[in-house]
Protein backbone atom coordinates (compact mmCIF):
# COMPACT_ATOMS: atom_id res chain seq x y z
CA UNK A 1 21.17 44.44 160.89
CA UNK A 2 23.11 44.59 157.85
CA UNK A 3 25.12 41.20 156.00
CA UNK A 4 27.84 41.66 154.14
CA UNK A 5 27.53 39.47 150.44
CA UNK A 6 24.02 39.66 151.69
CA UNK A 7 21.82 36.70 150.00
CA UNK A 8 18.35 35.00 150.27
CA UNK A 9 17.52 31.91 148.33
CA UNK A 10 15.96 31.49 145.18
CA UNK A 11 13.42 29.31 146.27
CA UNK A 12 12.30 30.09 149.57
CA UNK A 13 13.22 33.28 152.07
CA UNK A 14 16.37 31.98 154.11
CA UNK A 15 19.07 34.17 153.87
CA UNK A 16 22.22 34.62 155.01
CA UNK A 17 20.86 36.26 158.45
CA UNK A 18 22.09 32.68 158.93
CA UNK A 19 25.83 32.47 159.20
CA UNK A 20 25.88 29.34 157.85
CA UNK A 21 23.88 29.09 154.88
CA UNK A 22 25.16 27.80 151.43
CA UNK A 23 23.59 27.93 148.14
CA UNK A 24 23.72 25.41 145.15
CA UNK A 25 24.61 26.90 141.35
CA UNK A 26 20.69 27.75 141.31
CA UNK A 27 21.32 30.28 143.84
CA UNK A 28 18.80 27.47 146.02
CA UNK A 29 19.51 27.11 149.62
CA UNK A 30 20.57 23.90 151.88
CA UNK A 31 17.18 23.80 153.70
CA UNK A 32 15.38 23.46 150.25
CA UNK A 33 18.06 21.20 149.67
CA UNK A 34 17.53 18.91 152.74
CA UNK A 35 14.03 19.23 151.84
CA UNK A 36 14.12 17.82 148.41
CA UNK A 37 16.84 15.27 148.89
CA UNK A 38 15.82 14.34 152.71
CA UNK A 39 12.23 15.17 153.97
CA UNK A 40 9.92 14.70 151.13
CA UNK A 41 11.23 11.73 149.72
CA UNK A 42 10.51 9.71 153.06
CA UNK A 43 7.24 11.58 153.72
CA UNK A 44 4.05 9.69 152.78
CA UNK A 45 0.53 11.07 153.90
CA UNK A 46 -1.11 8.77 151.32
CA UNK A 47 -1.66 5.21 151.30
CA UNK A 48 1.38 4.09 153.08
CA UNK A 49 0.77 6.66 155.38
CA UNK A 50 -2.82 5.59 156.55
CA UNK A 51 -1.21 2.16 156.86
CA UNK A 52 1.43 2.93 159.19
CA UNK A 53 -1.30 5.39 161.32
CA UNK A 54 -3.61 2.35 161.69
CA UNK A 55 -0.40 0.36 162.59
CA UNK A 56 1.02 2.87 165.09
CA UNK A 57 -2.66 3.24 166.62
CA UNK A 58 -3.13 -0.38 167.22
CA UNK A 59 0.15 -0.46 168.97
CA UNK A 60 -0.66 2.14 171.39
CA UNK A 61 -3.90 0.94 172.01
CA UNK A 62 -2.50 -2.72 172.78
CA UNK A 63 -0.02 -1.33 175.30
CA UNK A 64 -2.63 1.09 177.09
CA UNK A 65 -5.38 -1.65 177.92
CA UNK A 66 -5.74 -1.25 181.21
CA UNK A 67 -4.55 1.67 181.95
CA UNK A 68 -6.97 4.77 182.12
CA UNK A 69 -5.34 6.60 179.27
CA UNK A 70 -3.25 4.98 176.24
CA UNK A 71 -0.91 7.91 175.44
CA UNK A 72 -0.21 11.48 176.49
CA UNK A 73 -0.46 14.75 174.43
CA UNK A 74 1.35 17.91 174.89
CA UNK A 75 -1.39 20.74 174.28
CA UNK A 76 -0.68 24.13 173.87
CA UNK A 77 -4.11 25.60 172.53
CA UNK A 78 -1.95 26.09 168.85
CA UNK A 79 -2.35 24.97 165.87
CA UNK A 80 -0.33 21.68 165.71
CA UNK A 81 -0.65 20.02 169.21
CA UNK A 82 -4.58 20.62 168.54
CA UNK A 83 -4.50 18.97 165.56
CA UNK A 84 -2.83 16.19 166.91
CA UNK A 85 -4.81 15.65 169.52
CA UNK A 86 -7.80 15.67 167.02
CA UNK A 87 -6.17 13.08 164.86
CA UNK A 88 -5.21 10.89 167.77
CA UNK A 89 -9.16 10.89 168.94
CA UNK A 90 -10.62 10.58 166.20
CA UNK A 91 -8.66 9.24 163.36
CA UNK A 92 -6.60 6.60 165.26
CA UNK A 93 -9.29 6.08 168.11
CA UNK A 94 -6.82 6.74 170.70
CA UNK A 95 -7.76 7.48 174.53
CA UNK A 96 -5.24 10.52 174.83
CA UNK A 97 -4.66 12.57 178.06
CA UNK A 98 -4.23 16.03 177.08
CA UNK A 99 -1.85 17.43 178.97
CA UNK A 100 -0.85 21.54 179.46
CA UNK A 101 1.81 23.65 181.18
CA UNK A 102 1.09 26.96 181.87
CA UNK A 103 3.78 28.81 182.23
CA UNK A 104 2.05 32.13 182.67
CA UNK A 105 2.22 33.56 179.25
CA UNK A 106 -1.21 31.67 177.83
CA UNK A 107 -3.14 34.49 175.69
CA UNK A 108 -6.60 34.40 176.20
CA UNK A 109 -7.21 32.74 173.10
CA UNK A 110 -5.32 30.07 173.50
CA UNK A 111 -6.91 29.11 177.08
CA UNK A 112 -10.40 29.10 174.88
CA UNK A 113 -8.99 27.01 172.05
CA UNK A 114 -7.83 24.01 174.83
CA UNK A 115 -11.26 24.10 176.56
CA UNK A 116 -13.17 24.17 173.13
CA UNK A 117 -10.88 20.68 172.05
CA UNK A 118 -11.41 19.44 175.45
CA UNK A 119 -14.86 20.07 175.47
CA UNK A 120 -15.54 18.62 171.69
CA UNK A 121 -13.15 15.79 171.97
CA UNK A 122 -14.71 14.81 175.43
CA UNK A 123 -10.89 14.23 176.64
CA UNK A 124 -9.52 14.88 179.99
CA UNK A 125 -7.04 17.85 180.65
CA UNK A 126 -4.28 18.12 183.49
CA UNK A 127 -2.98 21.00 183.67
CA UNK A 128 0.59 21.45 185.37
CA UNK A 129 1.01 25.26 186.84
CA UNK A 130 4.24 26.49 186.62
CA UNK A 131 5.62 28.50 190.57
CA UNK A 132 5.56 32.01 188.47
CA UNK A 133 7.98 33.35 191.14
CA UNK A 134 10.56 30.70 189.64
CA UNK A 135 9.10 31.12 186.08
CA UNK A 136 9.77 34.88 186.13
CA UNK A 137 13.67 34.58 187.89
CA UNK A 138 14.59 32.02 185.49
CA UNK A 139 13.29 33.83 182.37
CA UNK A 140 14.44 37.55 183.74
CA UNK A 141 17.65 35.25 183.91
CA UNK A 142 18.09 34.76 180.34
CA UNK A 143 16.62 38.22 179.49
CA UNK A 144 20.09 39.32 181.62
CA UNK A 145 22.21 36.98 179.85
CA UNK A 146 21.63 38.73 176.74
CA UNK A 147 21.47 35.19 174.24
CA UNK A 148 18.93 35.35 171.52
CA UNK A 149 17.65 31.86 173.23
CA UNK A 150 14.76 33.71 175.64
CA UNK A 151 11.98 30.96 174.63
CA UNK A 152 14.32 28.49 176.05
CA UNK A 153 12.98 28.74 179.66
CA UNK A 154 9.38 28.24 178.61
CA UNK A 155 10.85 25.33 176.45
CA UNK A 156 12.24 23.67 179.31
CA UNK A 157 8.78 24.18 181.53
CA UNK A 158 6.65 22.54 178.55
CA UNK A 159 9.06 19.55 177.30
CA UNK A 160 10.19 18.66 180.99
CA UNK A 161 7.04 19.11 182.61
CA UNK A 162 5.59 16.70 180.16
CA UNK A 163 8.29 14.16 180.40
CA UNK A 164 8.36 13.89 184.04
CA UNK A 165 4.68 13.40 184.26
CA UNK A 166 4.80 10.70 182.08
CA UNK A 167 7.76 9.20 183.06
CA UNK A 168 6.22 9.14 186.99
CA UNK A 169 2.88 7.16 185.73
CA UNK A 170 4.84 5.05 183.26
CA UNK A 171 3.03 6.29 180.12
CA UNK A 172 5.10 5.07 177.25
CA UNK A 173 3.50 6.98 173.98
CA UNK A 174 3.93 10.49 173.80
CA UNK A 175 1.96 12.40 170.98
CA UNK A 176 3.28 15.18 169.48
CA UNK A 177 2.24 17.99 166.93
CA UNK A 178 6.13 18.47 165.61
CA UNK A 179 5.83 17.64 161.96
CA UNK A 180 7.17 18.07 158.29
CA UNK A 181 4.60 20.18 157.07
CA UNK A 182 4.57 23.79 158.81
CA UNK A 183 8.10 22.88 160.48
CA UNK A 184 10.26 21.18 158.01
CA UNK A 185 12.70 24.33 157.81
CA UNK A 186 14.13 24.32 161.18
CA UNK A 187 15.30 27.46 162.62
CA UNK A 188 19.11 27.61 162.91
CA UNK A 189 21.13 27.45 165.91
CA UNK A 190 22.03 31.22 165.36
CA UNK A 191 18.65 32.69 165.76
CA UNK A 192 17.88 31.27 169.10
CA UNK A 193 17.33 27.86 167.99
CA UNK A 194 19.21 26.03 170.65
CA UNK A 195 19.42 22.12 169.99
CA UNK A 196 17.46 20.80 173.16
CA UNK A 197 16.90 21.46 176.92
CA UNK A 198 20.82 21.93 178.42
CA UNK A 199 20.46 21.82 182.01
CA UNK A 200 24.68 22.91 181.74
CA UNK A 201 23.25 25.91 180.27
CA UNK A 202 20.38 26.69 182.22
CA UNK A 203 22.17 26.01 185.78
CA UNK A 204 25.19 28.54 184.25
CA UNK A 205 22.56 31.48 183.62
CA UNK A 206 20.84 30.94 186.57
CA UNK A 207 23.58 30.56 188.49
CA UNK A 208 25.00 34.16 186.97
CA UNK A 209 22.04 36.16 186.75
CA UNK A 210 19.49 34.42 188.88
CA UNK A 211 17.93 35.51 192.30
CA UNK A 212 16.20 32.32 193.95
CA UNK A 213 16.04 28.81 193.90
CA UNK A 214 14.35 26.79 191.35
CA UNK A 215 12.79 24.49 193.93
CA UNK A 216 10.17 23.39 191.69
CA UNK A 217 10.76 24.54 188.13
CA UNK A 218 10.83 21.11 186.18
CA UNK A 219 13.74 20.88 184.07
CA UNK A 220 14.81 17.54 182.36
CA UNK A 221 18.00 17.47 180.40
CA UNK A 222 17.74 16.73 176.47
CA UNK A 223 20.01 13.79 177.27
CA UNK A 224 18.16 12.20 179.76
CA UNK A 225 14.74 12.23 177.82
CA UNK A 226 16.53 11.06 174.94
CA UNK A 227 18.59 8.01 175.87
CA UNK A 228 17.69 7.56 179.24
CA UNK A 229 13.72 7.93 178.80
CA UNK A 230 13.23 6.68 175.41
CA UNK A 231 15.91 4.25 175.19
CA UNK A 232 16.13 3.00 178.21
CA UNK A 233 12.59 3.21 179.86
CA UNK A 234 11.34 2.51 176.23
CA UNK A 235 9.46 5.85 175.72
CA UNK A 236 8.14 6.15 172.25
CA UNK A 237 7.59 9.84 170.73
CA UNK A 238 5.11 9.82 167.75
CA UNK A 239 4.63 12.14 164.90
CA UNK A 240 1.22 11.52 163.40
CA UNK A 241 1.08 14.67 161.55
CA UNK A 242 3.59 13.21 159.35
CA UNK A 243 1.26 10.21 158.23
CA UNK A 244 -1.60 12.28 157.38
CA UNK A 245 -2.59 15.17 155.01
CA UNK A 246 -1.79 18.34 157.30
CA UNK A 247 -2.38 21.51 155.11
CA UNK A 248 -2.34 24.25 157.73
CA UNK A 249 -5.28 26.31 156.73
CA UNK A 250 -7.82 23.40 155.83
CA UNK A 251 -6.22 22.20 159.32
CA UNK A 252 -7.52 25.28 161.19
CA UNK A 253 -10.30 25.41 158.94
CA UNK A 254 -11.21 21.91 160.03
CA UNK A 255 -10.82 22.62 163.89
CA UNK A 256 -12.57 25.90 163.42
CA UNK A 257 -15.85 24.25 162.22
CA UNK A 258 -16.09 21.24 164.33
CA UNK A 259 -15.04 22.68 167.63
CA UNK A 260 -15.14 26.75 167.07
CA UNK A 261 -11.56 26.76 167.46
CA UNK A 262 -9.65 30.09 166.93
CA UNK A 263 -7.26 30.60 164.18
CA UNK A 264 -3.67 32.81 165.40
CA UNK A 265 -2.24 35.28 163.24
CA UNK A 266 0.95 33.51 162.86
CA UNK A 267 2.60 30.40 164.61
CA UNK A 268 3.46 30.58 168.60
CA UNK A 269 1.36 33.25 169.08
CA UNK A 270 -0.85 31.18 171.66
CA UNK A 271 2.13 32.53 173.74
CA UNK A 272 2.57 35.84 174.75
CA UNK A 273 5.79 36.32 175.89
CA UNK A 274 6.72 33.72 172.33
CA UNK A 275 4.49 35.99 170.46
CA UNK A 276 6.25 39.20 171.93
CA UNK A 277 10.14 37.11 171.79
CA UNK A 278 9.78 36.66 167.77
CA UNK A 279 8.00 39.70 166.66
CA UNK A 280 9.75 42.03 168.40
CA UNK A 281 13.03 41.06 170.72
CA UNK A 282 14.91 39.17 168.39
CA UNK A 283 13.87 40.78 165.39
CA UNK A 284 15.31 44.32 166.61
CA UNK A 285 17.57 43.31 168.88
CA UNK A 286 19.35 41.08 166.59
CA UNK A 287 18.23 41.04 163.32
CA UNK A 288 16.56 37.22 163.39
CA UNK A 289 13.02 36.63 161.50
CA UNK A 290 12.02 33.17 163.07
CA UNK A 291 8.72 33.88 160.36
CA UNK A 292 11.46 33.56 157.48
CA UNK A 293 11.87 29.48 158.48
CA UNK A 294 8.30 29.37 159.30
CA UNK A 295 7.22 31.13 155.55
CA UNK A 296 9.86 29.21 154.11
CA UNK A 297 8.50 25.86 155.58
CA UNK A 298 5.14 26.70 153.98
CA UNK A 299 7.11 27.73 150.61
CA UNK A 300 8.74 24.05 150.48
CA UNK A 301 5.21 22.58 150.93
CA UNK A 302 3.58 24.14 148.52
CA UNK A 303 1.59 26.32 151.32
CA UNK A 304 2.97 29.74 150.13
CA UNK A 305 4.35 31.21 147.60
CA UNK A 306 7.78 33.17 148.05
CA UNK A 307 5.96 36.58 146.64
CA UNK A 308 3.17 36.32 149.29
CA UNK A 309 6.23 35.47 152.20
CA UNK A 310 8.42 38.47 151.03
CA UNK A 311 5.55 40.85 150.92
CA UNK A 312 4.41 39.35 154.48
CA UNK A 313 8.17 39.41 156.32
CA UNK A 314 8.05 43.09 155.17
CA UNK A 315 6.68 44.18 158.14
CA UNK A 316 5.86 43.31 161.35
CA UNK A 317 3.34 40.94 162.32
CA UNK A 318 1.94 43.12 165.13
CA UNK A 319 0.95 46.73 164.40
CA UNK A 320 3.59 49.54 166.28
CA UNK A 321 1.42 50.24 169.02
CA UNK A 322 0.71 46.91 170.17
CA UNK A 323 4.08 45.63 169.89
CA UNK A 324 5.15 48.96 172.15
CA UNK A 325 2.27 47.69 174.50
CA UNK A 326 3.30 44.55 175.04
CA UNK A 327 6.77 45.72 175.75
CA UNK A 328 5.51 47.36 178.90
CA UNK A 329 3.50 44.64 180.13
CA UNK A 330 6.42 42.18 179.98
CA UNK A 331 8.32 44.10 181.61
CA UNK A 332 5.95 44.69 184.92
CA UNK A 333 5.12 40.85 184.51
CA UNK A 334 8.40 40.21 185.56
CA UNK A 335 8.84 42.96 187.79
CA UNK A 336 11.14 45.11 185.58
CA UNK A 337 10.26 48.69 185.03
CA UNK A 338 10.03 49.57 181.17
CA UNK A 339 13.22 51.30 181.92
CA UNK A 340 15.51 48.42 183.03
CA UNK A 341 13.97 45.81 179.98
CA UNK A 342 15.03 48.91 177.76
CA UNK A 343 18.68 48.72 179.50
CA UNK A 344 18.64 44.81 178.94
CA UNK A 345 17.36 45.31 175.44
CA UNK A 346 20.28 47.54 174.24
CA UNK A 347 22.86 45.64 176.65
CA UNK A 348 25.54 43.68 175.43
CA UNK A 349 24.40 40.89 172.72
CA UNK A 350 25.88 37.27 173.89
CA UNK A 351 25.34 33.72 172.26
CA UNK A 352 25.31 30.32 174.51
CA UNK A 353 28.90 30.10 173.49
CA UNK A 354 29.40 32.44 176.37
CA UNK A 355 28.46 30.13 179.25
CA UNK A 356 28.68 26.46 179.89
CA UNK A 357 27.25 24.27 177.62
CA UNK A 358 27.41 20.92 176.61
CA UNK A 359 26.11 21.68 172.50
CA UNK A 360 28.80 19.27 171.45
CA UNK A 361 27.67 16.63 173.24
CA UNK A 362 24.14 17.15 172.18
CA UNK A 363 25.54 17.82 168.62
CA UNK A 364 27.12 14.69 168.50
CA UNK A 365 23.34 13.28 169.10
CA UNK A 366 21.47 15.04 166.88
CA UNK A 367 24.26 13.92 164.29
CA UNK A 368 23.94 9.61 165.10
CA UNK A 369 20.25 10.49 164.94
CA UNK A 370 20.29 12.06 161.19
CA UNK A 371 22.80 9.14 160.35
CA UNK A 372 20.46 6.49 161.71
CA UNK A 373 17.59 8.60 159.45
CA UNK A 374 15.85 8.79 162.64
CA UNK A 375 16.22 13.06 162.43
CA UNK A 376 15.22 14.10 158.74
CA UNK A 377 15.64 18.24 159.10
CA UNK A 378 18.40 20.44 159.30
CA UNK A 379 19.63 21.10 162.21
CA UNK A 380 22.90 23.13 162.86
């Protein structure tokens, strides 16, 4: 896909691939922007970050006597929900539950990372299996819908299925591995970066292009985990990997030689339908690079440098013949011959914009929240 007054930023690799970039007289973009002026002053891993760990970790403990478990951990079997968990067993001294959705798409490698954490960590996993029938109608849904958004219905398994669980056995701390560090250049809006689960949304596609029920398929709206869970029920979602030094390779190094854990080649690939969505759907289908906000996050941390990221965006992150591979095999996972994913491939290209929605609603949160300072990236 070609950009008219095409332009990247001086500083990182975001370009105008985003509609609505802007650059400052330095030719520097408004993510490095938000960075400098936003994120890293109010980011401290050093002393007053230890402090407010040791803090945080004292709280949860005091409200989980008791109770079998003191918090609850998302875990995918990636980088950053594993490191969380490790930091929440052994540097706060917490008595997580590690909790996983499989949705269907775990790659093998992932399913060995989450036993080798459970296994080192001596933590107990509950694991939360997704009705595939529903899984695959919903996300052959959204393949038919044509919107660059296809990680959306895996989104809304994960976030949801956590949510409800915790919700039903009144657990009120929620770990997460969301963080500054390898995530502080959020992916816009445009390249399938949707604001939050929008049941409006979800019911509309389904509703269009769906073929069954969704019976089972746990799906809480961003609105009702965010005022009605956490303000209301007094949920509290923590970010630990924002109080500590998180440097993704001595990270992986670090999990690699404690528990034999398995570094990916790049970020989401513990997925395989993620892994297959970002390197080659909505690359080719419509000209998005979610590895440009990724690189670029690691550029504004002092992780990469912009030489290494341009040389690494050049190509893809699979090799041809894999990525033509794993084409097929999504398509007979969800029951589509090679042909008909081909036909939804080159079929008309849509945006959310075409359905119901209610982004301006959920806009108008994410905005109070950045006004508050209780959201410090970009989001748009």
């Amino acid at each position: 896909m070609t950009y008219l007054n095409y332009q990247i930023c001086s500083h990182c690799i975001m370009d105008t691939s985003d509609p609505n970039i802007t650059f400052d007289g330095r030719g520097r973009c408004d993510y490095c922007g938000n960075f400098n002026a936003t994120i890293q002053p109010n980011w401290d891993t050093d002393a007053g970050g230890e402090q407010t760990l040791a803090q945080l970790a004292e709280r949860i403990k005091a409200d989980g006597q008791g109770k079998d478990f003191d918090c609850i951990i998302g875990l995918s079997g990636g980088l950053d929900s594993s490191y969380a968990a490790y930091i929440a067993k052994e540097k706060m001294g917490l008595r997580p539950l590690l909790f996983h959705v499989d949705a269907g798409w775990n790659t093998d490698q992932a399913v060995g990372n989450i036993e080798k954490l459970v296994d080192g960590l001596g933590l107990e996993l509950f694991t939360e299996v997704i009705n595939w029938e529903e899984m695959k109608d919903l996300q052959t849904a959204f393949l038919r819908s044509g919107i660059p958004d296809q990680d959306l219905p895996q989104d809304g398994a994960f976030f949801s299925g956590l949510y409800k669980f915790a919700r039903q056995y009144k657990v009120k701390h929620i770990i997460t591995g969301s963080n500054f560090s390898t995530e502080c250049c959020r992916e816009p809006e445009e390249w399938g970066g949707y604001l939050g689960i929008d049941t409006t949304l979800f019911n509309d596609i389904h509703r269009q292009f769906g073929q069954r029920p969704l019976e089972s398929f746990p799906l809480t709206d961003i609105l009702v985990y965010k005022l009605y869970y956490q303000k209301i029920l007094g949920m509290k979602v923590h970010h630990p990997l924002n109080l500590v030094p998180y440097v993704k390779k001595d990270a992986e190094d670090e999990l690699n030689q404690r528990f034999g854990w398995q570094r990916f080649q790049h970020k989401h690939h513990e997925s395989r339908f993620t892994r297959f969505y970002e390197d080659y759907w909505l690359p080719r289908r419509f000209g998005f690079h979610k590895r440009r906000a990724h690189f670029s996050s690691l550029i504004m941390t002092g992780q990469m440098t912009r030489e290494a990221a341009l040389e690494r965006i050049a190509s893809p992150e699979m090799d041809e013949h894999f990525l033509k591979q794993e084409f097929e095999y999504v398509a007979h996972k969800l029951d589509l011959t090679v042909d008909e994913l081909q036909q939804i491939f080159e079929g008309p290209k849509k945006t959310y914009r075409d359905y119901r929605n209610k982004r301006w609603l959920i806009g108008l949160g994410t905005t109070v929240l950045r006004t508050l300072g209780l959201e410090k990236r970009h989001f748009r």
